[in-house]
C-alpha atoms as a PDB file:
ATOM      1  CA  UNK A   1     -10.503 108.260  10.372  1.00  0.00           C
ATOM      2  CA  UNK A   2      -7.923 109.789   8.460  1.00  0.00           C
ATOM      3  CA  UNK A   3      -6.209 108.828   5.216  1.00  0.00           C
ATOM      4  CA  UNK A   4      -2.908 106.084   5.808  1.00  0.00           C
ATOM      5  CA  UNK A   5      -1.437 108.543   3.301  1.00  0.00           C
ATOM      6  CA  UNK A   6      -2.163 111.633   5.755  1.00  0.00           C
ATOM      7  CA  UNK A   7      -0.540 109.205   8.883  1.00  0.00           C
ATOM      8  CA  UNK A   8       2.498 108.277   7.226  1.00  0.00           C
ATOM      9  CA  UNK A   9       2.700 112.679   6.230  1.00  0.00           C
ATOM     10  CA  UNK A  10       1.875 113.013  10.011  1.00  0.00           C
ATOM     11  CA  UNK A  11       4.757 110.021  11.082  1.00  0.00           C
ATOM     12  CA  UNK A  12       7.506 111.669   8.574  1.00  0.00           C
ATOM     13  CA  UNK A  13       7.226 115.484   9.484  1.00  0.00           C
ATOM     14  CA  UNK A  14       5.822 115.035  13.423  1.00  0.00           C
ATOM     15  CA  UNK A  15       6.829 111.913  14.962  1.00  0.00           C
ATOM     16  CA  UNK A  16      10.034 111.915  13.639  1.00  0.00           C
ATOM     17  CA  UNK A  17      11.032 114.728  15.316  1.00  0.00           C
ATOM     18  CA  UNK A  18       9.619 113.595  18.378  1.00  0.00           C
ATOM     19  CA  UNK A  19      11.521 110.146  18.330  1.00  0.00           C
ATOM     20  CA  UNK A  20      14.691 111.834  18.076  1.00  0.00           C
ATOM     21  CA  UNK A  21      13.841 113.951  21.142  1.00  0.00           C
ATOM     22  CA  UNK A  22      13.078 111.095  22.720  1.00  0.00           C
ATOM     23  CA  UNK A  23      16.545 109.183  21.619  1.00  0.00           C
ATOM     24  CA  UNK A  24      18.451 110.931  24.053  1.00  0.00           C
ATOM     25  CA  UNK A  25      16.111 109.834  26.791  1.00  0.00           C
ATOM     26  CA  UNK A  26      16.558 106.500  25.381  1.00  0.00           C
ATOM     27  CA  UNK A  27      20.731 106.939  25.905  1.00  0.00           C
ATOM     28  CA  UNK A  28      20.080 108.272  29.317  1.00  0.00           C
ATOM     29  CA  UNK A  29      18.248 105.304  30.967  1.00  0.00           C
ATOM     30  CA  UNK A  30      21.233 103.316  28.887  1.00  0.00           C
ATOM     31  CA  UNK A  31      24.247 104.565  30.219  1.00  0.00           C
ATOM     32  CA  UNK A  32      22.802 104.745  33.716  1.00  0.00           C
ATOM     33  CA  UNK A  33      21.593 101.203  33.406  1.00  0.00           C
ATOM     34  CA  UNK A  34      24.740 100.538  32.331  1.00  0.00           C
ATOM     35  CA  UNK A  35      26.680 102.041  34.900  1.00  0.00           C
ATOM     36  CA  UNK A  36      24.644 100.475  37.824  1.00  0.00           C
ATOM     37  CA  UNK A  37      25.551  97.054  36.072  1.00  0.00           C
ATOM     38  CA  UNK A  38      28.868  97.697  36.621  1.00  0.00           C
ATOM     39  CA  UNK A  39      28.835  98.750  40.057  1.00  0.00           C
ATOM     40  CA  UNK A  40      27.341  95.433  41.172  1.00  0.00           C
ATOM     41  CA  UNK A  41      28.712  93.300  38.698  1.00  0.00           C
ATOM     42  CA  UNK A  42      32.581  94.055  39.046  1.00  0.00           C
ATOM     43  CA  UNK A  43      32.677  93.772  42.750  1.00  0.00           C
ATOM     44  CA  UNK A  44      30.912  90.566  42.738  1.00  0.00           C
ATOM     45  CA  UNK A  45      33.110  89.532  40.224  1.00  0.00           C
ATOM     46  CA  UNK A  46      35.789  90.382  42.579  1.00  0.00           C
ATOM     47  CA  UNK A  47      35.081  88.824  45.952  1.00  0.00           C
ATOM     48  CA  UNK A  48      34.521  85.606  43.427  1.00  0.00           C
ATOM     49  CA  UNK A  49      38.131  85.973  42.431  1.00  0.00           C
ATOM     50  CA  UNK A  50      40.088  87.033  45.289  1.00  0.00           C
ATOM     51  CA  UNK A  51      38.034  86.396  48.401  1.00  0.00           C
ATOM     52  CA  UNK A  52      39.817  82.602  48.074  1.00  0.00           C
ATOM     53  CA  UNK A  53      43.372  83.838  48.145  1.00  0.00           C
ATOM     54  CA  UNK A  54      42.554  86.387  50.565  1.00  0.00           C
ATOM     55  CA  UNK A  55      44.209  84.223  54.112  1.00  0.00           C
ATOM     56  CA  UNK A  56      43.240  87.211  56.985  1.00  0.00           C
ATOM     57  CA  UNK A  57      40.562  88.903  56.637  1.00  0.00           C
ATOM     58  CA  UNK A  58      41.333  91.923  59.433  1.00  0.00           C
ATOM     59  CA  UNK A  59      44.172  92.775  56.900  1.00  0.00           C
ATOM     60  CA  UNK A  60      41.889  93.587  54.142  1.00  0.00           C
ATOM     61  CA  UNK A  61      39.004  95.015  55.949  1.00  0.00           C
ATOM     62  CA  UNK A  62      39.322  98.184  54.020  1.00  0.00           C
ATOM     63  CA  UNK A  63      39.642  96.396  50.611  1.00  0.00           C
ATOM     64  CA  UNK A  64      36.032  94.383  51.610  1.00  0.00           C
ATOM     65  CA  UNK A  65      34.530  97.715  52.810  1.00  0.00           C
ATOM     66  CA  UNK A  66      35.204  99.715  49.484  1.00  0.00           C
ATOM     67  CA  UNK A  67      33.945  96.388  47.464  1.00  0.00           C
ATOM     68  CA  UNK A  68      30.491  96.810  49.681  1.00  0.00           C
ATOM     69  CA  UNK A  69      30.735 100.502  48.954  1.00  0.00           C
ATOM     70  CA  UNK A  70      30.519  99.972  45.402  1.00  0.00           C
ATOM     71  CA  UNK A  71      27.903  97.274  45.764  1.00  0.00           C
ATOM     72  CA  UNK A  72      25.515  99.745  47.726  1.00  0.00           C
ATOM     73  CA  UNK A  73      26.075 102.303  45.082  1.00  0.00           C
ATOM     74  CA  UNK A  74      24.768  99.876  42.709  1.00  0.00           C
ATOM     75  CA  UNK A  75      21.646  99.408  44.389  1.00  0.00           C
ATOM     76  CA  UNK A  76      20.760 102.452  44.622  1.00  0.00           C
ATOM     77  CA  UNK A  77      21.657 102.881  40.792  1.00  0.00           C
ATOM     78  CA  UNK A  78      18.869  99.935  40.158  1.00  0.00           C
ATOM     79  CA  UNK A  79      16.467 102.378  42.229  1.00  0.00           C
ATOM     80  CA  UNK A  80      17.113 105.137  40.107  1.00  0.00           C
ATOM     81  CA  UNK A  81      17.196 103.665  37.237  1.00  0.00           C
ATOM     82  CA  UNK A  82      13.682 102.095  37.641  1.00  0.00           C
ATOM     83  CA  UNK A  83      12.369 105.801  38.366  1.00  0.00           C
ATOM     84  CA  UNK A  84      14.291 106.955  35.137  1.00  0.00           C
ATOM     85  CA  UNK A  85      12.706 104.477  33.138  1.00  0.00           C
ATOM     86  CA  UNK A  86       9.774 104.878  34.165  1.00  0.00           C
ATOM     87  CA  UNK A  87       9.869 108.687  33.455  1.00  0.00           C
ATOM     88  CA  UNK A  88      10.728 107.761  30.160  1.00  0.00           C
ATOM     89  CA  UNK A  89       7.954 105.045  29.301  1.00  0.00           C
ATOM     90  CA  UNK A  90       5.645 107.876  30.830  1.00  0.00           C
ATOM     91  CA  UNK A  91       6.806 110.344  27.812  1.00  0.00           C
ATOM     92  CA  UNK A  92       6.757 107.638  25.412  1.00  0.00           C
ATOM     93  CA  UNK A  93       3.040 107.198  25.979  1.00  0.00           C
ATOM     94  CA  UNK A  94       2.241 110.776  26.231  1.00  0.00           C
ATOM     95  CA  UNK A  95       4.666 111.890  23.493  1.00  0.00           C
ATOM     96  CA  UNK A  96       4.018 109.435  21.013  1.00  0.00           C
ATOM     97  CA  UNK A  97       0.730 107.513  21.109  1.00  0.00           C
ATOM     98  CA  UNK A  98      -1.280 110.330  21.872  1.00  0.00           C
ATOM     99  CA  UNK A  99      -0.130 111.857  19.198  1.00  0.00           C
ATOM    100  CA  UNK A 100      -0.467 108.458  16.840  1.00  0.00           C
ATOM    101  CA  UNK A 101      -4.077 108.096  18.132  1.00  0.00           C
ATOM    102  CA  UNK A 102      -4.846 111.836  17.449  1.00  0.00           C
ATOM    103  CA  UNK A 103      -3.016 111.406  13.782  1.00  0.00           C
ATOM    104  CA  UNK A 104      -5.997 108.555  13.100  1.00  0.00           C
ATOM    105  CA  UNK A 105      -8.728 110.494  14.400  1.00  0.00           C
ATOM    106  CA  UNK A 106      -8.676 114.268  16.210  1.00  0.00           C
ATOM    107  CA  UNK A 107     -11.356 113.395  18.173  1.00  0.00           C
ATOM    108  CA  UNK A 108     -10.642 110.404  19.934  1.00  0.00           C
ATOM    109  CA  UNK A 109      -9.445 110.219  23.826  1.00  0.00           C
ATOM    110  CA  UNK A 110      -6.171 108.616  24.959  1.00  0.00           C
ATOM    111  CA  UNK A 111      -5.848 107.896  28.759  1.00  0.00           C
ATOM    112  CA  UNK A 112      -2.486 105.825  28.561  1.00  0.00           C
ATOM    113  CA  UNK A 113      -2.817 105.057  32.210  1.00  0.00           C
ATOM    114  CA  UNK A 114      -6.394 103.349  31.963  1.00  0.00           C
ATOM    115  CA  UNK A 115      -7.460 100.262  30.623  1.00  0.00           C
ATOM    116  CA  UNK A 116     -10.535  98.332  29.476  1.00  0.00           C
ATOM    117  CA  UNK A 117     -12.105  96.655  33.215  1.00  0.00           C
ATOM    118  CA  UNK A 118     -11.703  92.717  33.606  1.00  0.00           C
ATOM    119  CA  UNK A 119     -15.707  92.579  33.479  1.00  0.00           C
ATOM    120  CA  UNK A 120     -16.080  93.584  29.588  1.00  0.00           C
ATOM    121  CA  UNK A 121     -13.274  91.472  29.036  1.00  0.00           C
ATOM    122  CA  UNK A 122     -15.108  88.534  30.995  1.00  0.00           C
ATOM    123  CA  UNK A 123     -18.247  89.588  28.962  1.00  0.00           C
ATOM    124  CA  UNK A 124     -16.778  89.312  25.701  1.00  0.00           C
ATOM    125  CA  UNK A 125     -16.706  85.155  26.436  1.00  0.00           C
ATOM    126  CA  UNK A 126     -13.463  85.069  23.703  1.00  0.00           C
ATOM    127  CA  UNK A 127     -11.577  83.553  26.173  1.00  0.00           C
ATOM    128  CA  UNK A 128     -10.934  79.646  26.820  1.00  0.00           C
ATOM    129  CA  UNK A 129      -9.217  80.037  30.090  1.00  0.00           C
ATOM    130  CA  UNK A 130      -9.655  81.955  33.768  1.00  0.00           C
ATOM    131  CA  UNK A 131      -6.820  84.312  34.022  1.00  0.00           C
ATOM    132  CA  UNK A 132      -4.857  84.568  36.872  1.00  0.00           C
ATOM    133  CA  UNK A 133      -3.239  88.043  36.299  1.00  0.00           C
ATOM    134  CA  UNK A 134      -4.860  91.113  34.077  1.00  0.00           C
ATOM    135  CA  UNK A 135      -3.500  94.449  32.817  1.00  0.00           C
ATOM    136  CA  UNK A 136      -4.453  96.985  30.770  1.00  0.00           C
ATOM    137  CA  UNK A 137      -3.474 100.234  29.828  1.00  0.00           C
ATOM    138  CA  UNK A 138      -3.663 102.785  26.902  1.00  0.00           C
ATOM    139  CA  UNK A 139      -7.295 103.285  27.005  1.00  0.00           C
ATOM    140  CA  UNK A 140      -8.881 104.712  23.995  1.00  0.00           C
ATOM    141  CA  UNK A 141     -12.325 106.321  23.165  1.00  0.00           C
ATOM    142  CA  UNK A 142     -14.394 107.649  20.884  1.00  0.00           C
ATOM    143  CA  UNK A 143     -16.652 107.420  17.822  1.00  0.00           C
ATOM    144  CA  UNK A 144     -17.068 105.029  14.912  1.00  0.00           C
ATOM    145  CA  UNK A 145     -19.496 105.494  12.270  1.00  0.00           C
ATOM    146  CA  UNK A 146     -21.743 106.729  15.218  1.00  0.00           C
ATOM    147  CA  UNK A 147     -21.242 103.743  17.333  1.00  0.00           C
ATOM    148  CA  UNK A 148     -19.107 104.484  20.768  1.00  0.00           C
ATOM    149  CA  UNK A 149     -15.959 102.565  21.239  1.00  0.00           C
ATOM    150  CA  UNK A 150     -13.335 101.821  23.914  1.00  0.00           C
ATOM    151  CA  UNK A 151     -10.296  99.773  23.627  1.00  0.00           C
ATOM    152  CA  UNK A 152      -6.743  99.519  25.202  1.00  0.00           C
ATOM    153  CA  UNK A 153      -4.003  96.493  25.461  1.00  0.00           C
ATOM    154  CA  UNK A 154      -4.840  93.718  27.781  1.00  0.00           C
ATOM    155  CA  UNK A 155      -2.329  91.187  28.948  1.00  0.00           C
ATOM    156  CA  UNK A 156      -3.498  88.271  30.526  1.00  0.00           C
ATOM    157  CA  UNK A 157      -2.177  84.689  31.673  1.00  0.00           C
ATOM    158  CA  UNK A 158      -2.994  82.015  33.598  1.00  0.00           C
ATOM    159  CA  UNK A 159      -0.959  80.013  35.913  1.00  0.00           C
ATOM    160  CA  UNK A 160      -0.232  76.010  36.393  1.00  0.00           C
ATOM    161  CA  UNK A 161       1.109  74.168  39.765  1.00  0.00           C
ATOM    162  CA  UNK A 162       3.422  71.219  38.915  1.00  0.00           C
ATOM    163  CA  UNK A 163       5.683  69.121  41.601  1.00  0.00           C
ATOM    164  CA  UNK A 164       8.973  67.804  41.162  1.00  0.00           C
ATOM    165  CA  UNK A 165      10.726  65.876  43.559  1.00  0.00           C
ATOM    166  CA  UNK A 166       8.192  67.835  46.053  1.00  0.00           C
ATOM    167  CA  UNK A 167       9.634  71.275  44.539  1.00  0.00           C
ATOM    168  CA  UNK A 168       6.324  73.406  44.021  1.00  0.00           C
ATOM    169  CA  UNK A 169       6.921  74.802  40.097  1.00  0.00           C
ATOM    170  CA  UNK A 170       4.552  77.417  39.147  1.00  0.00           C
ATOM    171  CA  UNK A 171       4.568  78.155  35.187  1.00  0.00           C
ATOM    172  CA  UNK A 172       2.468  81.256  33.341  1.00  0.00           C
ATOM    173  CA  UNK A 173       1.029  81.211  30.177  1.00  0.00           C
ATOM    174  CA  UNK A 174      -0.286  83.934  27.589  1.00  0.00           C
ATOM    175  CA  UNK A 175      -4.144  83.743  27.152  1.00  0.00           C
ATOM    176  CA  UNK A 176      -3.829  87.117  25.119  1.00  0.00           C
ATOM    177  CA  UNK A 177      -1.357  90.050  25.017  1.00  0.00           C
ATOM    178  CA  UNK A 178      -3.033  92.520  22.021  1.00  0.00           C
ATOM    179  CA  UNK A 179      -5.586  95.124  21.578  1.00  0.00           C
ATOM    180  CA  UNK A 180      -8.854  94.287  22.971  1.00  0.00           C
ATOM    181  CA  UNK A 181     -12.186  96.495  21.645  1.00  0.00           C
ATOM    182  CA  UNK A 182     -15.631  96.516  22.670  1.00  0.00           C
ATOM    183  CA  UNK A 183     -18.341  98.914  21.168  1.00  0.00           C
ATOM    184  CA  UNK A 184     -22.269  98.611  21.854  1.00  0.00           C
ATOM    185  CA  UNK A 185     -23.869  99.705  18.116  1.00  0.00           C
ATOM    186  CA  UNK A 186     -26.808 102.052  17.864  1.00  0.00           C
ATOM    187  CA  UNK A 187     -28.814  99.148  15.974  1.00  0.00           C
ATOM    188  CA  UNK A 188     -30.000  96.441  17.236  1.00  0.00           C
ATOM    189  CA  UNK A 189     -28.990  93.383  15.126  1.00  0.00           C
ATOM    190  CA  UNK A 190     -31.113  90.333  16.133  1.00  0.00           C
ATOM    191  CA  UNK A 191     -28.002  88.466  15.423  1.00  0.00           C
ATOM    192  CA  UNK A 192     -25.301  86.714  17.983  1.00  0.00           C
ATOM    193  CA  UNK A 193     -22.081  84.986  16.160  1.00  0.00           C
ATOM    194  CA  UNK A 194     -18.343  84.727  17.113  1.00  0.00           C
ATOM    195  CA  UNK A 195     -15.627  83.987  14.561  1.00  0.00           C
ATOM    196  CA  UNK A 196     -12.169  83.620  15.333  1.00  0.00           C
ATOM    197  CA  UNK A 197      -8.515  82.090  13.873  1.00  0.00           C
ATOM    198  CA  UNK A 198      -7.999  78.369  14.274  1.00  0.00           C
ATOM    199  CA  UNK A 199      -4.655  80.078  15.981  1.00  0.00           C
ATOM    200  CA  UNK A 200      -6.385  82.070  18.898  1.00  0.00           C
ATOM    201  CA  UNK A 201      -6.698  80.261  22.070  1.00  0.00           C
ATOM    202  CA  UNK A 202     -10.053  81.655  22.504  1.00  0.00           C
ATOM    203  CA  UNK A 203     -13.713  80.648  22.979  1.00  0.00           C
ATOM    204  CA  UNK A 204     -16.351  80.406  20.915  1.00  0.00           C
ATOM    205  CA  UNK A 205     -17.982  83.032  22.601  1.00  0.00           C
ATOM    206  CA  UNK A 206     -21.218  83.536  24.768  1.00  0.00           C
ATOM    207  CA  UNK A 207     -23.206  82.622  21.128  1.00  0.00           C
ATOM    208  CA  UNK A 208     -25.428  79.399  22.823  1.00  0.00           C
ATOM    209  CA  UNK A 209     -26.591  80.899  25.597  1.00  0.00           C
ATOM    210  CA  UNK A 210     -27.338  84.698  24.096  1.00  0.00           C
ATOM    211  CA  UNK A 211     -28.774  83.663  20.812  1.00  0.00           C
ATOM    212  CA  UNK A 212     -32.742  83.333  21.477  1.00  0.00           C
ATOM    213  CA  UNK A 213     -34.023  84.148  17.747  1.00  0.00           C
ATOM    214  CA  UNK A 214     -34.158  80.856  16.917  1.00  0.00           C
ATOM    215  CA  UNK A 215     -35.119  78.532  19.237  1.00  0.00           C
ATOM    216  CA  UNK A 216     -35.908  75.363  16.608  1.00  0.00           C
ATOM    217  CA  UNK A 217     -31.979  75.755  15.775  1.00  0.00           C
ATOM    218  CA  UNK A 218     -30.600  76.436  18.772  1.00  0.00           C
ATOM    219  CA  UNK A 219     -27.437  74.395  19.170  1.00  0.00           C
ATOM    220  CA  UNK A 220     -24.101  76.692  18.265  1.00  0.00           C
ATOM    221  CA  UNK A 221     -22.110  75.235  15.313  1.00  0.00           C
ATOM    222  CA  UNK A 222     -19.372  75.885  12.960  1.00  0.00           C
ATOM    223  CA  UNK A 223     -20.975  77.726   9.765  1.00  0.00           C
ATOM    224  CA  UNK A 224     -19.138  77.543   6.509  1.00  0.00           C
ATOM    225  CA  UNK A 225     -19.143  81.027   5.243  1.00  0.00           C
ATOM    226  CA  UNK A 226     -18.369  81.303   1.051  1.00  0.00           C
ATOM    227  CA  UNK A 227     -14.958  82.628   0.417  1.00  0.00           C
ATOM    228  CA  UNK A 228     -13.558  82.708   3.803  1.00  0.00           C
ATOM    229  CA  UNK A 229     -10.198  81.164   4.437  1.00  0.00           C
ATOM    230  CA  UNK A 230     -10.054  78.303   6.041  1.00  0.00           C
ATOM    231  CA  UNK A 231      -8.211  79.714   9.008  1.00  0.00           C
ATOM    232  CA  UNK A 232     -10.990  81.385  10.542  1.00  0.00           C
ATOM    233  CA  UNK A 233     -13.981  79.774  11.991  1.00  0.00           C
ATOM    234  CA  UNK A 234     -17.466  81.032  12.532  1.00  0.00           C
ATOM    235  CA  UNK A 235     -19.526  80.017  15.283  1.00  0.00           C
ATOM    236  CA  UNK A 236     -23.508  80.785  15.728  1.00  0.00           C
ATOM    237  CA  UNK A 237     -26.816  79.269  15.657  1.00  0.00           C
ATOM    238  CA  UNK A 238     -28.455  81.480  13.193  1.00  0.00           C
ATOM    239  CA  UNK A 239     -26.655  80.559   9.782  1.00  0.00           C
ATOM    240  CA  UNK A 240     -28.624  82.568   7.090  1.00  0.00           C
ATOM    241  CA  UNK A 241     -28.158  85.863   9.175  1.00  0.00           C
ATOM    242  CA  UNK A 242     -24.349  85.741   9.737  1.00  0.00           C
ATOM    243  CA  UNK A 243     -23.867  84.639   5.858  1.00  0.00           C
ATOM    244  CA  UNK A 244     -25.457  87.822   4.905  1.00  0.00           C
ATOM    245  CA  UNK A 245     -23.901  89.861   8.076  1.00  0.00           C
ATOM    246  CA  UNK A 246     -20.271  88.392   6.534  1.00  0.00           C
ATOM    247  CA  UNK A 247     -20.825  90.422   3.375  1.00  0.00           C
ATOM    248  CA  UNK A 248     -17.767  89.764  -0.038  1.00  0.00           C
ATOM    249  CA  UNK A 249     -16.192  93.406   1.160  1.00  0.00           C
ATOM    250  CA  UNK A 250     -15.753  91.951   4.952  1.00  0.00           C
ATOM    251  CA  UNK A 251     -14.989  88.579   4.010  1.00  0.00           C
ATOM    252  CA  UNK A 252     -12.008  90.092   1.726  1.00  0.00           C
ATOM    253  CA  UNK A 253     -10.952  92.373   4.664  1.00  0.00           C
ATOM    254  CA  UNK A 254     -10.528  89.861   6.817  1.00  0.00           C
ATOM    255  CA  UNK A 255      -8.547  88.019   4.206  1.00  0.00           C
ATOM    256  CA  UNK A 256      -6.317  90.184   3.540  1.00  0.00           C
ATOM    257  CA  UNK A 257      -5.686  91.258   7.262  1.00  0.00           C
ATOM    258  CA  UNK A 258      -4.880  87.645   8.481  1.00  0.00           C
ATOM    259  CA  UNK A 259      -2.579  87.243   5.344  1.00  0.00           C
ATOM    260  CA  UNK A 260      -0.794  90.342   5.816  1.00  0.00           C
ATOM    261  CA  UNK A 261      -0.320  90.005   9.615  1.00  0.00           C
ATOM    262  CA  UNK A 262      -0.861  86.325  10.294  1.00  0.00           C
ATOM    263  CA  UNK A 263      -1.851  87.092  13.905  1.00  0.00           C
ATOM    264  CA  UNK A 264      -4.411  85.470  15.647  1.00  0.00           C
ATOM    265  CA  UNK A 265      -7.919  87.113  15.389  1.00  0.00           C
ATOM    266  CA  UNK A 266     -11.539  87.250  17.075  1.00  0.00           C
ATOM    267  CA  UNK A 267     -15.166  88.585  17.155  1.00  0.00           C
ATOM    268  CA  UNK A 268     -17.768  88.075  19.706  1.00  0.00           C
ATOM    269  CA  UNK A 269     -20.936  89.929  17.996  1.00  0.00           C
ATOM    270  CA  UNK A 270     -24.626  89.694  20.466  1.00  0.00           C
ATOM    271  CA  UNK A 271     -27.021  91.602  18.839  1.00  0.00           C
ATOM    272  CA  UNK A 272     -25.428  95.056  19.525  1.00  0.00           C
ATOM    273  CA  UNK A 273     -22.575  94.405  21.590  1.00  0.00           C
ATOM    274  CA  UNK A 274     -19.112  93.674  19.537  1.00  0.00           C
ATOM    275  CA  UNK A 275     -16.155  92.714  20.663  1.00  0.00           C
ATOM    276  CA  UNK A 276     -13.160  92.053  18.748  1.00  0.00           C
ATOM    277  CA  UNK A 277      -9.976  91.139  19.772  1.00  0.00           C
ATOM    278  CA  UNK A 278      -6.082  91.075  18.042  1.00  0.00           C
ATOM    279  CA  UNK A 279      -3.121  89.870  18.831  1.00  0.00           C
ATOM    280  CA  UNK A 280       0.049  91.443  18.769  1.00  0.00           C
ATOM    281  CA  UNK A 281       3.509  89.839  17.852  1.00  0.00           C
ATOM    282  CA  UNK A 282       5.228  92.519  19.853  1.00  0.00           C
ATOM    283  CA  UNK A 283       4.887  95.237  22.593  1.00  0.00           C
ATOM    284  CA  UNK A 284       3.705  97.955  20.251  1.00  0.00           C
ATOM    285  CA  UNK A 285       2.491 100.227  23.253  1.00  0.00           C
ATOM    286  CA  UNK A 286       5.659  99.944  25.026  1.00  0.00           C
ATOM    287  CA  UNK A 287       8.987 101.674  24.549  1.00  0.00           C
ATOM    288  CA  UNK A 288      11.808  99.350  23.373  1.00  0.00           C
ATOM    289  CA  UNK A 289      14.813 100.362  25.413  1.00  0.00           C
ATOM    290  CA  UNK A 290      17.070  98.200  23.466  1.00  0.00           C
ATOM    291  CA  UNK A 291      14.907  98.187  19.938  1.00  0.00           C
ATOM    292  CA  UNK A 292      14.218 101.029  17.607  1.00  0.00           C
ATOM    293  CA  UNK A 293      11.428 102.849  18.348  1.00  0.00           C
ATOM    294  CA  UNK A 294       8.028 102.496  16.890  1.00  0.00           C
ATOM    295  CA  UNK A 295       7.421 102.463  13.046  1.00  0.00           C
ATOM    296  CA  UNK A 296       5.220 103.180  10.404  1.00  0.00           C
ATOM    297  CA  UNK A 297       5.047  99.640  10.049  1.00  0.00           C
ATOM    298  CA  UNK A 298       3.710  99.263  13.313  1.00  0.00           C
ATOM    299  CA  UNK A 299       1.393 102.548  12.648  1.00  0.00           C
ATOM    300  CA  UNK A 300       0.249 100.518   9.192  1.00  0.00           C
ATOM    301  CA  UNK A 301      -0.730  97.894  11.624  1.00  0.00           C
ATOM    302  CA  UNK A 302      -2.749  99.986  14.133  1.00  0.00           C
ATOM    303  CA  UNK A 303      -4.412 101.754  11.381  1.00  0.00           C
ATOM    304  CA  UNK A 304      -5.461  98.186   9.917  1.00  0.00           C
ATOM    305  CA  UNK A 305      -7.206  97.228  13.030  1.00  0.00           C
ATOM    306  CA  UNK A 306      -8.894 100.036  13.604  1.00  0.00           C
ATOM    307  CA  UNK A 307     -10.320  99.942   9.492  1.00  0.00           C
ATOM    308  CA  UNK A 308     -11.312  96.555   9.789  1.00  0.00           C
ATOM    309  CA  UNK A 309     -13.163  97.289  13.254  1.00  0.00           C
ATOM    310  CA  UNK A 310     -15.157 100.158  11.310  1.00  0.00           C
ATOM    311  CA  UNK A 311     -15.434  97.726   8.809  1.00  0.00           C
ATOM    312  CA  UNK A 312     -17.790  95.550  11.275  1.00  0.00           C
ATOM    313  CA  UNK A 313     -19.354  98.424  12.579  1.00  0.00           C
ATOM    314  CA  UNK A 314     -20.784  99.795   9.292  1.00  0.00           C
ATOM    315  CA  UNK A 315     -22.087  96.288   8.482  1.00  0.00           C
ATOM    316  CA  UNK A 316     -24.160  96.063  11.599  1.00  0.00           C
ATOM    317  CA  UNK A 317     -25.944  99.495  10.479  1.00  0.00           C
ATOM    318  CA  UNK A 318     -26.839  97.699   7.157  1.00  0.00           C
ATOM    319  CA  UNK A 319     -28.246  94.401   9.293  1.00  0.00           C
ATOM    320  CA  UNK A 320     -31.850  94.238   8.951  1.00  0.00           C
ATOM    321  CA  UNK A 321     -33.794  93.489  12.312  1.00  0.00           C
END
């Protein structure tokens, strides 16, 4: 990975230029969603007004059939203003991200259209409910400190049925909207822990029924780990081994990335299979039509996550079978 001081050079002399290029796509989808909100809105608005004074109606036939007119134009001006949009998010992606994803590492592959599959997700166990709906999209691949990795976003949510007066209500809610990694490293670990924020509305992980190295202490349970806030918990059923996997450098990584970001936070780790999963407060990945575009602060962020995951990695290769 490169330098945060060579991505901010990289987002001041190269992205900049791009975003303003991109501005002007921005105004586009504006004024035309702007326009199409105007020819539906104002002839509604209209027939609300004057349809009640109007007494014959074969009088003002005309007058109805230009308000129609104007309301037919406006549907096709939602149409085409989808398709614009979409045009747009397309070049945001391609534009931007694979050029933020290249700035962090050359080598890496960006496939904004792809997305991590629902079964590594399912594997990962971080999750405390069944989702109902799943997306993902801006896959990435590549290397990390010789371990292969794949990530994207992943939105999920699950939904609940409630009645009212016999009215069927049906209500979603987030189970995670963030980045979502999984890597399988070149060493096996013996090891199998989760740890996650007291904030995440995730699992413990797969940690009982995957950890067979010790079979007198076999029961999964909350380890105090030395030095790590009190935010996070650590779940496993091999204590001594995840103390000395959760080495002082980690530990103050993970400090200082919860207190910086304060977003919720979580590992799944099975003797070479890691996941790790982070929420985001916002849609980084997708273009703000009414918000500034992406910033460094947001780059800063991505950059963090992707440290702190290499972090993990390089502590596994120092794990002792």
């Amino acid at each position: 990975m490169k330098s945060l001081e060579k991505i901010e050079e990289i987002y001041k002399n190269e992205l900049q230029e791009k975003f303003s290029a991109l501005s002007a796509a921005k105004k586009n989808v504006l004024r035309i969603q702007l326009i199409t909100f105007g020819l539906i809105a104002v002839p509604v608005l209209t027939l609300l007004i004057f349809t009640s004074s109007i007494k014959n109606f074969n009088h003002n036939i005309y007058f109805f059939g230009i308000l129609f007119s104007f309301i037919i134009l406006g549907f096709i001006g939602v149409f085409y203003s989808i398709k614009i949009e979409g045009k747009y998010r397309d070049g945001f992606k391609q534009r931007i991200f694979r050029k933020v994803f290249n700035a962090i590492n050359s080598q890496w592959i960006y496939q904004p259209d792809k997305g991590i599959p629902e079964s590594e997700y399912n594997k990962s166990g971080l999750f405390s409910h069944k989702y109902d709906w799943y997306e993902a999209s801006g896959f990435v691949e590549g290397y990390l400190n010789g371990a292969a990795f794949e990530c994207s976003e992943i939105k999920s949510k699950y939904k609940t049925v409630s009645f009212d007066n016999d009215k069927k209500q049906e209500t979603w809610h987030t189970i995670f909207k963030g980045m979502f990694f999984h890597s399988i490293t070149p060493k096996h670990t013996n090891i199998a822990f989760s740890l996650k924020t007291k904030t995440a509305n995730y699992n413990a992980g797969n940690t009982k029924e995957n950890t067979k190295d010790e079979v007198d202490d076999f029961s999964v349970k909350n380890i105090d780990c030395p030095g790590l806030d009190s935010v996070f918990s650590v779940y496993s059923a091999t204590q001594k081994k995840v103390q000395s996997f959760l080495t002082p450098t980690l530990i103050d990584e993970l400090n200082s990335f919860y207190r910086k970001y304060k977003v919720p936070v979580s590992f799944s780790f099975d003797n070479s299979d890691f996941f790790f999963a982070v929420s985001f407060k916002k849609n980084i990945f997708q273009p703000r039509i009414f918000k500034s575009l992406i910033n460094f602060y947001d780059l800063q962020f991505l950059y963090d996550v992707f440290d702190i995951y290499e972090l993990f990695i390089k502590e596994s290769h120092s794990q002792k079978n």
